[in-house]
C-alpha atoms as a PDB file:
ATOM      1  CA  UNK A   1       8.120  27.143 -12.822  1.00  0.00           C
ATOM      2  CA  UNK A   2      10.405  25.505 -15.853  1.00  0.00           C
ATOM      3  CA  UNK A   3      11.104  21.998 -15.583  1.00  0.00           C
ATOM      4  CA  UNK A   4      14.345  20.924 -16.617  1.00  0.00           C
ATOM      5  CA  UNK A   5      14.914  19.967 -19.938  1.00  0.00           C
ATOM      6  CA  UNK A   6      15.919  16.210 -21.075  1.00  0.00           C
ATOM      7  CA  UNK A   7      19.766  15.515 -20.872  1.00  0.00           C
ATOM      8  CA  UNK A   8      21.675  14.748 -23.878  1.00  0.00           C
ATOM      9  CA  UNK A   9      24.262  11.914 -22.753  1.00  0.00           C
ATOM     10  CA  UNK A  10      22.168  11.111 -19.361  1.00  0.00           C
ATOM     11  CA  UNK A  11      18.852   8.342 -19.180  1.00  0.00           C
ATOM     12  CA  UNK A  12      16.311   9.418 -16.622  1.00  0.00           C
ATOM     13  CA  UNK A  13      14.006   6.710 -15.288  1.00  0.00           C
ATOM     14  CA  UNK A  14      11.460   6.420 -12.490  1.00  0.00           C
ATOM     15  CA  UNK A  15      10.740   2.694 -11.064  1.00  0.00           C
ATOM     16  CA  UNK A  16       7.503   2.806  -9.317  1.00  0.00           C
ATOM     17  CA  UNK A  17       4.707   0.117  -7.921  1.00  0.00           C
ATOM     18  CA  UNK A  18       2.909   0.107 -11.378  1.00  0.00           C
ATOM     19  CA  UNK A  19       5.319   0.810 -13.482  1.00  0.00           C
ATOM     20  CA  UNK A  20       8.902   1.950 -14.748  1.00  0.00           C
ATOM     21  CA  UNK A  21       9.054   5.396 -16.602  1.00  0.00           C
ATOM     22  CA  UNK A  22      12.343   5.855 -18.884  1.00  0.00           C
ATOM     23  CA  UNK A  23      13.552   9.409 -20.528  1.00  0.00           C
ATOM     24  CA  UNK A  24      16.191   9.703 -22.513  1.00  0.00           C
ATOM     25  CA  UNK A  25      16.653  12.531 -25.077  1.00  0.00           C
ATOM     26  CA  UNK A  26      12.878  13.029 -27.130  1.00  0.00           C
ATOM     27  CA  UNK A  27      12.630   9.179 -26.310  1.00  0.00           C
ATOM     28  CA  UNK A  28       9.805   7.629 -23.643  1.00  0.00           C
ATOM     29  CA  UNK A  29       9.141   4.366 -22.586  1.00  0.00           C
ATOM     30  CA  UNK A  30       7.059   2.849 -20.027  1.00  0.00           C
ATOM     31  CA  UNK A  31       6.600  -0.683 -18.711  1.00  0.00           C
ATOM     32  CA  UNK A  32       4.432  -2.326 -16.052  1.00  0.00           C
ATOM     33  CA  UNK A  33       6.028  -3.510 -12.897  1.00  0.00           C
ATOM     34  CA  UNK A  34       4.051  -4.709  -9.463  1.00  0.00           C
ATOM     35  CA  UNK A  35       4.739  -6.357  -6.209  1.00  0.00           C
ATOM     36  CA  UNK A  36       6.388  -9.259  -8.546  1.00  0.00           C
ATOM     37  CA  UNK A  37       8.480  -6.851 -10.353  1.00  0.00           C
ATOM     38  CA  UNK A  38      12.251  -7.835  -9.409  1.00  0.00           C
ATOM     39  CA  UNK A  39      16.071  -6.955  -9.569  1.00  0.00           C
ATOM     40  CA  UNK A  40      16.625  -9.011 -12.656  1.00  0.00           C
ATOM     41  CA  UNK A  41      13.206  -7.524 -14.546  1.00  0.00           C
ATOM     42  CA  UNK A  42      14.236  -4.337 -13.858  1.00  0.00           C
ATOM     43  CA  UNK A  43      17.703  -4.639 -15.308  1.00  0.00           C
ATOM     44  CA  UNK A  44      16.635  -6.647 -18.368  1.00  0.00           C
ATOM     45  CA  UNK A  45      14.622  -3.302 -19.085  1.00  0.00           C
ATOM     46  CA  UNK A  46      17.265  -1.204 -18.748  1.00  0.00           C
ATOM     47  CA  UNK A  47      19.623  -2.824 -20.780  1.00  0.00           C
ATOM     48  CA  UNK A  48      17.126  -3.555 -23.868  1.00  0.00           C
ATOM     49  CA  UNK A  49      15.999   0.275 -23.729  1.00  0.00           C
ATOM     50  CA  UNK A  50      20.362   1.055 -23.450  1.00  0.00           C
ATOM     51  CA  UNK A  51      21.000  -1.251 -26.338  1.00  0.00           C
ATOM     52  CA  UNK A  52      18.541  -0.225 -28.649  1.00  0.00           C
ATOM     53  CA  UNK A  53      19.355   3.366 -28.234  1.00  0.00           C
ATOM     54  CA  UNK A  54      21.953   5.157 -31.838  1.00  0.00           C
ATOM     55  CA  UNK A  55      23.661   7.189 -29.017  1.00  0.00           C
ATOM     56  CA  UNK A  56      23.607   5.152 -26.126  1.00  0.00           C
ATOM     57  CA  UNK A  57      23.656   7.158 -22.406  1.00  0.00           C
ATOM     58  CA  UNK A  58      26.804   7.337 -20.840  1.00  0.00           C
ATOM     59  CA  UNK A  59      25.057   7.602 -17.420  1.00  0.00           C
ATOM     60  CA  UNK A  60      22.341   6.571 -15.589  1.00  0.00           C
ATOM     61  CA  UNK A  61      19.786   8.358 -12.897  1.00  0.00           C
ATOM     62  CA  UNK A  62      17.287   6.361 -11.385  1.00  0.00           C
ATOM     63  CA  UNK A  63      14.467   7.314  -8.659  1.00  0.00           C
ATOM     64  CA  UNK A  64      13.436   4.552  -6.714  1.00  0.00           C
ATOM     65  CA  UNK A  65      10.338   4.112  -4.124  1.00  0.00           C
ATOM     66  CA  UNK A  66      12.703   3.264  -1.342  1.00  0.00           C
ATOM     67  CA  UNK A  67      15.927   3.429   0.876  1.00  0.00           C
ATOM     68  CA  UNK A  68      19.476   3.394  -0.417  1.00  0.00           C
ATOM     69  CA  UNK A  69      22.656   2.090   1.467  1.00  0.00           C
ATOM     70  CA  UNK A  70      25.883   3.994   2.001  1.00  0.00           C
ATOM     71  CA  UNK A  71      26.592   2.217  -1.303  1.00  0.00           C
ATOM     72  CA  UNK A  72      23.841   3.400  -3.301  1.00  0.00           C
ATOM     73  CA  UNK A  73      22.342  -0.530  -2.857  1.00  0.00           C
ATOM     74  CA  UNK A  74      18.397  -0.494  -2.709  1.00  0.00           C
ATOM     75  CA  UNK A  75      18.252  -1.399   1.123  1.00  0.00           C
ATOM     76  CA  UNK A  76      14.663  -1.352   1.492  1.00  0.00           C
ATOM     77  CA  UNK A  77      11.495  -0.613  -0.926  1.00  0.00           C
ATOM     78  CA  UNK A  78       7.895  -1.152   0.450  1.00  0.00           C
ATOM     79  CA  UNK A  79       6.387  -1.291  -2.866  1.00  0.00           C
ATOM     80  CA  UNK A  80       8.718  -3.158  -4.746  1.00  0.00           C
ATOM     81  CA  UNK A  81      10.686  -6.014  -2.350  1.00  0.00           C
ATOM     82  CA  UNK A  82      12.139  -7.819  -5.342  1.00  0.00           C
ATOM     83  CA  UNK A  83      14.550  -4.995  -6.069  1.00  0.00           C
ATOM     84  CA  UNK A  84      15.955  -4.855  -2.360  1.00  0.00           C
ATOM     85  CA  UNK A  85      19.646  -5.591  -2.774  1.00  0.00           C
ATOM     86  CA  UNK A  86      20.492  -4.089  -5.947  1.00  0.00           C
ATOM     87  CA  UNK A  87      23.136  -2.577  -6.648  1.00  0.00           C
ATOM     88  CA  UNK A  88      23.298  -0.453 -10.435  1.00  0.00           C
ATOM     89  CA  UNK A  89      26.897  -0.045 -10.323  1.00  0.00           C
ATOM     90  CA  UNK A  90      27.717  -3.223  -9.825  1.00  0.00           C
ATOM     91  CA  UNK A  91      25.059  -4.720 -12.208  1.00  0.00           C
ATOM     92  CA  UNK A  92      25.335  -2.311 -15.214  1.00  0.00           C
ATOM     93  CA  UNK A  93      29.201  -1.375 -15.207  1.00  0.00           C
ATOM     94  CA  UNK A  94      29.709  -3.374 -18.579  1.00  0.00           C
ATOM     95  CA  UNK A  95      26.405  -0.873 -19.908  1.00  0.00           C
ATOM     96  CA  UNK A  96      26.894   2.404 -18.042  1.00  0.00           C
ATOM     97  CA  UNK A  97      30.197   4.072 -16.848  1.00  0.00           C
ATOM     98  CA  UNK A  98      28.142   5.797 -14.361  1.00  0.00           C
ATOM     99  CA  UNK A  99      25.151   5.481 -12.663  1.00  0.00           C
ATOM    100  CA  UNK A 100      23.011   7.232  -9.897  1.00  0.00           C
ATOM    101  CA  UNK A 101      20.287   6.264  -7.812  1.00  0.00           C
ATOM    102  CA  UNK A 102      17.832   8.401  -5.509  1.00  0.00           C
ATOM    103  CA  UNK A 103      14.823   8.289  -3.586  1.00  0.00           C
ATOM    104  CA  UNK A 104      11.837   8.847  -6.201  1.00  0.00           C
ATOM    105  CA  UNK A 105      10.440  11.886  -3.805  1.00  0.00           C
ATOM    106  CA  UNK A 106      13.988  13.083  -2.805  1.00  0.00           C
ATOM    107  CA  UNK A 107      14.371  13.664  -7.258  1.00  0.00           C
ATOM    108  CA  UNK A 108      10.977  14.915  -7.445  1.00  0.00           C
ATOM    109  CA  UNK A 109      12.108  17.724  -4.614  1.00  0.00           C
ATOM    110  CA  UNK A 110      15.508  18.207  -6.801  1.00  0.00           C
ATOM    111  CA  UNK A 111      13.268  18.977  -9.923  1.00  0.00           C
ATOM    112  CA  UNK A 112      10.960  20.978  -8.149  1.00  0.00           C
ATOM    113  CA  UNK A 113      12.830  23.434  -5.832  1.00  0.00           C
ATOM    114  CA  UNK A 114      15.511  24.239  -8.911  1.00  0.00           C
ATOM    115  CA  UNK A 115      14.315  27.628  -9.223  1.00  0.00           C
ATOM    116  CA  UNK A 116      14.083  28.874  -6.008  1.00  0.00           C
ATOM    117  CA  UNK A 117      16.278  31.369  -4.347  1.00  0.00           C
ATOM    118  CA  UNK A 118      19.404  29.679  -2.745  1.00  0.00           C
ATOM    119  CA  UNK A 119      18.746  28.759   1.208  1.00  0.00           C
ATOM    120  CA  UNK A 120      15.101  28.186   0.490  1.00  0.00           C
ATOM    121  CA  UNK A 121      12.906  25.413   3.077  1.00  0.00           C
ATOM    122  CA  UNK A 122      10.386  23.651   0.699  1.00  0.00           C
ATOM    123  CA  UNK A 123       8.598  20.387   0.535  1.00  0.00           C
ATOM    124  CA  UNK A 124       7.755  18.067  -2.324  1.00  0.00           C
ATOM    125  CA  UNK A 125       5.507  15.021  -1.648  1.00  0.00           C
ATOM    126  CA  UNK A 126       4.380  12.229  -4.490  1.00  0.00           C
ATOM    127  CA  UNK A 127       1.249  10.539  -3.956  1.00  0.00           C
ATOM    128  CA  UNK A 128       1.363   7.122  -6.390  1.00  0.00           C
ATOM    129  CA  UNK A 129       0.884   3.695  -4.904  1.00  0.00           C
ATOM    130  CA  UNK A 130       2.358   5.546  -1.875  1.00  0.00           C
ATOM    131  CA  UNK A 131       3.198   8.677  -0.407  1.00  0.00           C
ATOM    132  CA  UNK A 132       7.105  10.097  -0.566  1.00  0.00           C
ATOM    133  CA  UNK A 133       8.220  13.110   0.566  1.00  0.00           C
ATOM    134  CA  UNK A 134      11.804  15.077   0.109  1.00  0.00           C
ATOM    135  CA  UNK A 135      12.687  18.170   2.327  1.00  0.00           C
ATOM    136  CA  UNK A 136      15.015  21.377   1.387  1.00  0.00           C
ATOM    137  CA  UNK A 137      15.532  23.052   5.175  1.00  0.00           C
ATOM    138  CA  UNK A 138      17.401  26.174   4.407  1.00  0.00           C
ATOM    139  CA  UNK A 139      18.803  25.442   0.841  1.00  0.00           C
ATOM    140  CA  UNK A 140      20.289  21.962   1.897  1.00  0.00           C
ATOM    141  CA  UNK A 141      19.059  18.519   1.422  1.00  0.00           C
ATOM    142  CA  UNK A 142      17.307  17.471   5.009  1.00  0.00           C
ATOM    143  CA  UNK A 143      18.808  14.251   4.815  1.00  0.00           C
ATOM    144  CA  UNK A 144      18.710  12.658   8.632  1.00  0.00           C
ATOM    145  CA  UNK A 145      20.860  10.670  10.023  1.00  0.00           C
ATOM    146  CA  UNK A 146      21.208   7.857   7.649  1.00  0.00           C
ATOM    147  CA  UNK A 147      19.976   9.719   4.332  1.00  0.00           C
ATOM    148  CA  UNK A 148      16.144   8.513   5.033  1.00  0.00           C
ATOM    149  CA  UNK A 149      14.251  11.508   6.339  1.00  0.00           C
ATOM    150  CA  UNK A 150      11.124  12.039   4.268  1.00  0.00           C
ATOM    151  CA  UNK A 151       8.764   8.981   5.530  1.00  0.00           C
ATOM    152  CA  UNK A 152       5.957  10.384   5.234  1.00  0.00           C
ATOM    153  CA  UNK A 153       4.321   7.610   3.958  1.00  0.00           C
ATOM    154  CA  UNK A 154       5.168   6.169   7.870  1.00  0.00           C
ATOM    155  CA  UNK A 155       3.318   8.990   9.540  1.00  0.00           C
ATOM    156  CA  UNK A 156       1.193   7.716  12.024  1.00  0.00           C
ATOM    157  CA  UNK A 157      -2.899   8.835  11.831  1.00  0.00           C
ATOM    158  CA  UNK A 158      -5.271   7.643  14.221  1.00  0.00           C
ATOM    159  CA  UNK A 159      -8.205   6.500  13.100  1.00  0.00           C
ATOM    160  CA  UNK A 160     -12.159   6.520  15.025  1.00  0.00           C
ATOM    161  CA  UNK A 161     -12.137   5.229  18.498  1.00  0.00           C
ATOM    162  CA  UNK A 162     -11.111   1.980  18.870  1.00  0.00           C
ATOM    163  CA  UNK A 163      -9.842   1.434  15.265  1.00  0.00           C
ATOM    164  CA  UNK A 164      -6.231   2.024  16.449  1.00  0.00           C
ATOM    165  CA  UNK A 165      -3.411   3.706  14.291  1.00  0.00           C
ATOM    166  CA  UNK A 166      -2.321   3.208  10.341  1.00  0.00           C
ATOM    167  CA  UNK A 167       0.110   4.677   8.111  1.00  0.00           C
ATOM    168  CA  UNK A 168      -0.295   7.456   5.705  1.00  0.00           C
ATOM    169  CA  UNK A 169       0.259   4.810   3.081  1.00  0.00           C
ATOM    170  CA  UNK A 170      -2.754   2.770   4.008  1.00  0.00           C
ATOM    171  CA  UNK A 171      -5.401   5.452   3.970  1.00  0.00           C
ATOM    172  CA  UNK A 172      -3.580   8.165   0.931  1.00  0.00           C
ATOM    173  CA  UNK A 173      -1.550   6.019  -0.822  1.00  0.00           C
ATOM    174  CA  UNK A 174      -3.416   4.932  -4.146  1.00  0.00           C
ATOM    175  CA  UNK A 175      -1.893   1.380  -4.447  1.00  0.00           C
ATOM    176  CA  UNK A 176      -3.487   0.598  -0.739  1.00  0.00           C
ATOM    177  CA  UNK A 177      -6.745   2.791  -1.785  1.00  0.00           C
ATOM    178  CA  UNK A 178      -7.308   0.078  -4.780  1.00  0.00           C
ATOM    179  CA  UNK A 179      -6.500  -2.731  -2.718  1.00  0.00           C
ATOM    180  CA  UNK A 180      -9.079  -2.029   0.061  1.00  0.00           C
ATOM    181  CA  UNK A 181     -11.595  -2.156  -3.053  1.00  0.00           C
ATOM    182  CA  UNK A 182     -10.074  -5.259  -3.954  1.00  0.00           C
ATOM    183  CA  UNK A 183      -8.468  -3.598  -7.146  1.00  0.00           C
ATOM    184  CA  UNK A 184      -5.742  -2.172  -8.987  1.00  0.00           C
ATOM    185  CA  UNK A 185      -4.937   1.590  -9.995  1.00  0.00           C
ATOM    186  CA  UNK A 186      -7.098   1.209 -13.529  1.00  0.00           C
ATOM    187  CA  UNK A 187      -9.558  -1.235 -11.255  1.00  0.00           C
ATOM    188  CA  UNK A 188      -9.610   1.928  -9.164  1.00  0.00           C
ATOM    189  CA  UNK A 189      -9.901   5.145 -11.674  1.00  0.00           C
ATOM    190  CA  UNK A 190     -12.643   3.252 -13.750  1.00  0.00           C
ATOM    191  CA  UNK A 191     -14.691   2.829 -10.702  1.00  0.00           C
ATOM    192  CA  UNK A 192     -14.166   6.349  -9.362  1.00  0.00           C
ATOM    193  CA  UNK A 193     -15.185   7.346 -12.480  1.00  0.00           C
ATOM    194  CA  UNK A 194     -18.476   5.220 -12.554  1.00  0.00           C
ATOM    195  CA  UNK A 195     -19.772   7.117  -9.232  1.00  0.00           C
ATOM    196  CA  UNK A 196     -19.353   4.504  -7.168  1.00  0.00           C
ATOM    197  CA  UNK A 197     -19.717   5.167  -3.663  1.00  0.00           C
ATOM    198  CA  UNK A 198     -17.157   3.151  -1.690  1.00  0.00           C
ATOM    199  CA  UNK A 199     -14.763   4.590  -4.178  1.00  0.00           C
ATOM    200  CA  UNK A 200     -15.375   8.190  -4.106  1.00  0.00           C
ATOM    201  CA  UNK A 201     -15.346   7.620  -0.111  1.00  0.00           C
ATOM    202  CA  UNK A 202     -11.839   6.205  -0.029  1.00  0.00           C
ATOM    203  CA  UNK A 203     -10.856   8.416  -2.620  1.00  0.00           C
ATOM    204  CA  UNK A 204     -12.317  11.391  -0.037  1.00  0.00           C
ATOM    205  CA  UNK A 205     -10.903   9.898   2.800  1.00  0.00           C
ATOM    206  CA  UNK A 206      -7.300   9.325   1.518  1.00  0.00           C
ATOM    207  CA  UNK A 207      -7.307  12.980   0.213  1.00  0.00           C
ATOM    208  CA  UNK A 208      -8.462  14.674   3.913  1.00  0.00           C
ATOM    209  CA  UNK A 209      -5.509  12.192   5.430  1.00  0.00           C
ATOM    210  CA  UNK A 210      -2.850  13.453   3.273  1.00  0.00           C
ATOM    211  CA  UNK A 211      -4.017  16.877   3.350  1.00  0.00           C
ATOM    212  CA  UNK A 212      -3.903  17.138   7.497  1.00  0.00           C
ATOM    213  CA  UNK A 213       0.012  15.844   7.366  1.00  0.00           C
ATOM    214  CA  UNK A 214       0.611  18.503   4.690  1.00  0.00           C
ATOM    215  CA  UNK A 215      -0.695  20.979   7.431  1.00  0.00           C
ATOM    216  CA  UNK A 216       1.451  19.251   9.362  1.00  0.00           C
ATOM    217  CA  UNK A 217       4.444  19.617   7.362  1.00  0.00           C
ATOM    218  CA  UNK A 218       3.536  22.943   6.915  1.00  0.00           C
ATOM    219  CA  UNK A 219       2.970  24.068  10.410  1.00  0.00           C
ATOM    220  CA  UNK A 220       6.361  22.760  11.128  1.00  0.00           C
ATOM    221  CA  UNK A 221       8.827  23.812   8.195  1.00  0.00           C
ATOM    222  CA  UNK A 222       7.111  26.936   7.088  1.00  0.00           C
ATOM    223  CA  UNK A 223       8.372  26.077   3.854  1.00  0.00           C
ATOM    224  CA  UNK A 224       8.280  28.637   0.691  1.00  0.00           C
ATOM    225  CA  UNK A 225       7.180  26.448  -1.585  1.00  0.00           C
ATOM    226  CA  UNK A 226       4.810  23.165  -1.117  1.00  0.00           C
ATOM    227  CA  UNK A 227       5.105  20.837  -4.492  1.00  0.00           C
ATOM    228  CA  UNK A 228       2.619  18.085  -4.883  1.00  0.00           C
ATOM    229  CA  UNK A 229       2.823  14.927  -7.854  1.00  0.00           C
ATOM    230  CA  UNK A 230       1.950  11.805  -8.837  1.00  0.00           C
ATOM    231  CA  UNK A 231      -0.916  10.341 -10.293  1.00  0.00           C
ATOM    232  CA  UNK A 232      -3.038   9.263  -7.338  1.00  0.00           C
ATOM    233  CA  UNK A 233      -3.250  13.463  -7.119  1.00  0.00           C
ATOM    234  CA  UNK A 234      -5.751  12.853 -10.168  1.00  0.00           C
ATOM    235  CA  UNK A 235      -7.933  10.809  -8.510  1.00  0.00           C
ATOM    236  CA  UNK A 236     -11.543  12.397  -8.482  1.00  0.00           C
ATOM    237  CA  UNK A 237     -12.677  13.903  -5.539  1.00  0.00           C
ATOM    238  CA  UNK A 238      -8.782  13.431  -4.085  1.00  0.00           C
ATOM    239  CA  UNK A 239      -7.336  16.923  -4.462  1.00  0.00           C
ATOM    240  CA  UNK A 240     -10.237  19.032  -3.242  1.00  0.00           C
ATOM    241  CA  UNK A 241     -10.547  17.200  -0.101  1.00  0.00           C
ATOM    242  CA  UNK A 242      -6.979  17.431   0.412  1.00  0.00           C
ATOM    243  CA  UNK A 243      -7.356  21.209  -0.123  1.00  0.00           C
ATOM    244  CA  UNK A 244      -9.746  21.532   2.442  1.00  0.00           C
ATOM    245  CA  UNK A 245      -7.877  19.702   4.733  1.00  0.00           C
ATOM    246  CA  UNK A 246      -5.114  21.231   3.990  1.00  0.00           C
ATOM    247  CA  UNK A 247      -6.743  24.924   4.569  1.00  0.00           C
ATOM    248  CA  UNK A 248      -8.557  23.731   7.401  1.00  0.00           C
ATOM    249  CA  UNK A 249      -5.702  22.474   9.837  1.00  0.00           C
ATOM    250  CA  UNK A 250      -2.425  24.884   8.466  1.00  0.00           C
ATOM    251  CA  UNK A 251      -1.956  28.121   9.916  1.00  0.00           C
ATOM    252  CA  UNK A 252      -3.132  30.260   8.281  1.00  0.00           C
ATOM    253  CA  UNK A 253       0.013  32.687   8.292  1.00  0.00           C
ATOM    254  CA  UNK A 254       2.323  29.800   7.279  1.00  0.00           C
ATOM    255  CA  UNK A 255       0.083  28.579   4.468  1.00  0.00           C
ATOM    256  CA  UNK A 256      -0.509  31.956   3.235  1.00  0.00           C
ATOM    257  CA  UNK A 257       3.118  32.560   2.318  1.00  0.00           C
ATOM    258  CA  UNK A 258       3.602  29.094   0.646  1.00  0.00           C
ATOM    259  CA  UNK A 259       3.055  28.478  -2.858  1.00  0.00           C
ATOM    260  CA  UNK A 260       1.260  25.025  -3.548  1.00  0.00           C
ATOM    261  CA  UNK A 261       2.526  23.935  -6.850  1.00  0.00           C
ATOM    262  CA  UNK A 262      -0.096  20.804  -8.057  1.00  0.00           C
ATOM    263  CA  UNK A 263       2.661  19.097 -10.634  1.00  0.00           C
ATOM    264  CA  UNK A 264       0.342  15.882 -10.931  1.00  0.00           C
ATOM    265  CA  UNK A 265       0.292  17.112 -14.947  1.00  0.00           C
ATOM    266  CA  UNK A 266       4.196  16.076 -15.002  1.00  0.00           C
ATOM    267  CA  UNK A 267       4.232  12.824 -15.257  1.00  0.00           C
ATOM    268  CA  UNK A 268       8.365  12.824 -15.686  1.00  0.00           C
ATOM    269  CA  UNK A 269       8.946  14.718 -13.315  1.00  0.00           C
ATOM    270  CA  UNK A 270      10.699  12.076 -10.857  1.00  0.00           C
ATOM    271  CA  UNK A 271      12.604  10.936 -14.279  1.00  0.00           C
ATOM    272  CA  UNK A 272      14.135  14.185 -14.540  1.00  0.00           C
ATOM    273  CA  UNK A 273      15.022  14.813 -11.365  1.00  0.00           C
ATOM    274  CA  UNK A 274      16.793  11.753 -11.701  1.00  0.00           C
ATOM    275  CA  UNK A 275      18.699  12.358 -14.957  1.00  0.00           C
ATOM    276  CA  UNK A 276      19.414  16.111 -13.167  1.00  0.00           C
ATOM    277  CA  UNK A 277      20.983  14.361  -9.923  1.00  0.00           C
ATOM    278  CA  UNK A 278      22.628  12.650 -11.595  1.00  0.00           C
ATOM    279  CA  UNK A 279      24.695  14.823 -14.190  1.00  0.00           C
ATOM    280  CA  UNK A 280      25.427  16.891 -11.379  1.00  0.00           C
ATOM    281  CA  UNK A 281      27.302  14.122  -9.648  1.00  0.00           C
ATOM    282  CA  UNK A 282      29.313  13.650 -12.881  1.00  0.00           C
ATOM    283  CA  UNK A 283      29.875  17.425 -13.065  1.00  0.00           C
ATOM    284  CA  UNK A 284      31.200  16.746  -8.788  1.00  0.00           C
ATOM    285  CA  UNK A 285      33.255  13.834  -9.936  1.00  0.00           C
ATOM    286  CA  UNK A 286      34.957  15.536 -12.888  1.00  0.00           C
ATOM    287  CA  UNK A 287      35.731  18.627 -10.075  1.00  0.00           C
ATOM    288  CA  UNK A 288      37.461  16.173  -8.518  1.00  0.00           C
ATOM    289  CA  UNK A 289      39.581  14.547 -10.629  1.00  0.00           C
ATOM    290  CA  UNK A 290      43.205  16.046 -10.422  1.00  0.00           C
ATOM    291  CA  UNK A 291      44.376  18.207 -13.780  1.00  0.00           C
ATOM    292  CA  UNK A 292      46.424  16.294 -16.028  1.00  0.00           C
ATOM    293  CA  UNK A 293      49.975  17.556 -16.450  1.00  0.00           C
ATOM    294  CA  UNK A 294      51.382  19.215 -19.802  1.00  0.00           C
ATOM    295  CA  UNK A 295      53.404  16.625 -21.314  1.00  0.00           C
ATOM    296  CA  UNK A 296      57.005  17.563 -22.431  1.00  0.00           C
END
């Protein structure tokens, strides 16, 4: 598939647990972020990227690890708590006539699904400090009742007998892999990548756990097209077992006719999702507007 290309007049950026990833025309920046990483950090970066740019943006799309108000105000975010609240609109309307904000997996899923036939059911999940997930259900957005369906980073797994239950997040999410080891992503690849066995086992273990709710997903939506990012995916040892899991516990009929698209290689992909969401909202807005009248 063709991802889409960078926007002209549009900045794309993807605010995640470890870091913030901005696009805009052949530019890229990237800064850290973490649990400590707040509302006021995060729009001190955008600004200083904004005002440093020749041709500033005119509008803004960013993908956030969270939920978003009827307002488009960050109303919750896991990863990220400093940021709950925000509101880009509000905060950036001296910098930005416009600006757009979306659930990082609910972009990724815009991004991924834009060539596919119209009325397509697909699934895109991103596996980074945690897992997101964004559903198409017969060509449309599958939204739920308040705009949050996708939680799969909520979905319940039961663990050995007597352990009780956890979230997806805790056991495939690599932000809660790292901390179990008492680490950090880096902390977390360099060890992987040493052998060690504790590692490689949580590593394993995250990848069979994210790989049955996949089957999961699939046994349920019989989508067309399965779409898997994010950087956890490159993990060693993660993606296999997920395969096997994955294999092991779909049907085989429904997994058959599903493509699994491994985007873990596009690292902007949430970014330009993003940026896409959110010059079609301008495109929706200038619809809108009522003609201007001839004058004379």
């Amino acid at each position: 598939m063709s991802m889409p290309s960078r926007f002209e007049h549009t900045l794309g950026a993807d605010l995640g647990g470890s870091k913030l990833l901005l696009c805009y025309r052949d530019q890229r920046q990237t800064l850290p972020t973490g649990p400590g990483f707040d509302a006021a950090a995060l729009e001190v970066a955008l600004r200083r990227f904004v005002q440093t740019q020749d041709l500033p943006p005119r509008r803004l799309g960013l993908a956030i690890p969270g939920l978003l108000d009827e307002r488009q105000a960050i109303s919750a975010c896991d990863v990220l708590p400093g940021v709950v609240g925000w509101h880009a609109a509000s905060a950036l309307a001296d910098l930005l006539p416009a600006c757009w904000l979306v659930n990082d997996a609910k972009a990724a899923l815009h991004a991924s699904t834009a060539d596919l036939p119209p009325g397509s059911t697909a699934a895109t999940v991103m596996v980074g400090t945690a897992v997101g997930c964004g559903l198409l259900a017969d060509g449309q957005l599958l939204r739920g009742a308040q705009g949050w369906a996708g939680e799969l980073g909520y979905w319940p797994v039961r663990q050995g007998q007597g352990q009780g239950w956890r979230r997806l997040d805790e056991l495939a999410g690599g932000g809660y892999i790292a901390a179990a080891l008492g680490t950090d992503g880096p902390g977390l690849r360099a060890r992987a990548d040493a052998g060690e066995p504790q590692a490689l086992a949580l590593i394993q273990q995250g990848g069979e756990a994210l790989g049955a709710a996949l089957a999961g997903l699939v046994n349920l939506l019989n989508p067309r097209r399965l779409a898997l990012g994010g950087g956890t995916l490159r993990l060693p040892g993660y993606l296999p077992a997920l395969r096997q899991s994955l294999q092991a516990l779909a049907l085989p009929a429904l997994l058959q006719d599903c493509e699994l698209l491994e985007l873990a290689h596009v690292d902007d992909l949430v970014a330009q999702g993003a940026a896409l969401l959110a010059e079609q909202q301008a495109q929706k807005r200038a619809q809108q507007q009522p003609a201007s009248r001839p004058q004379g």
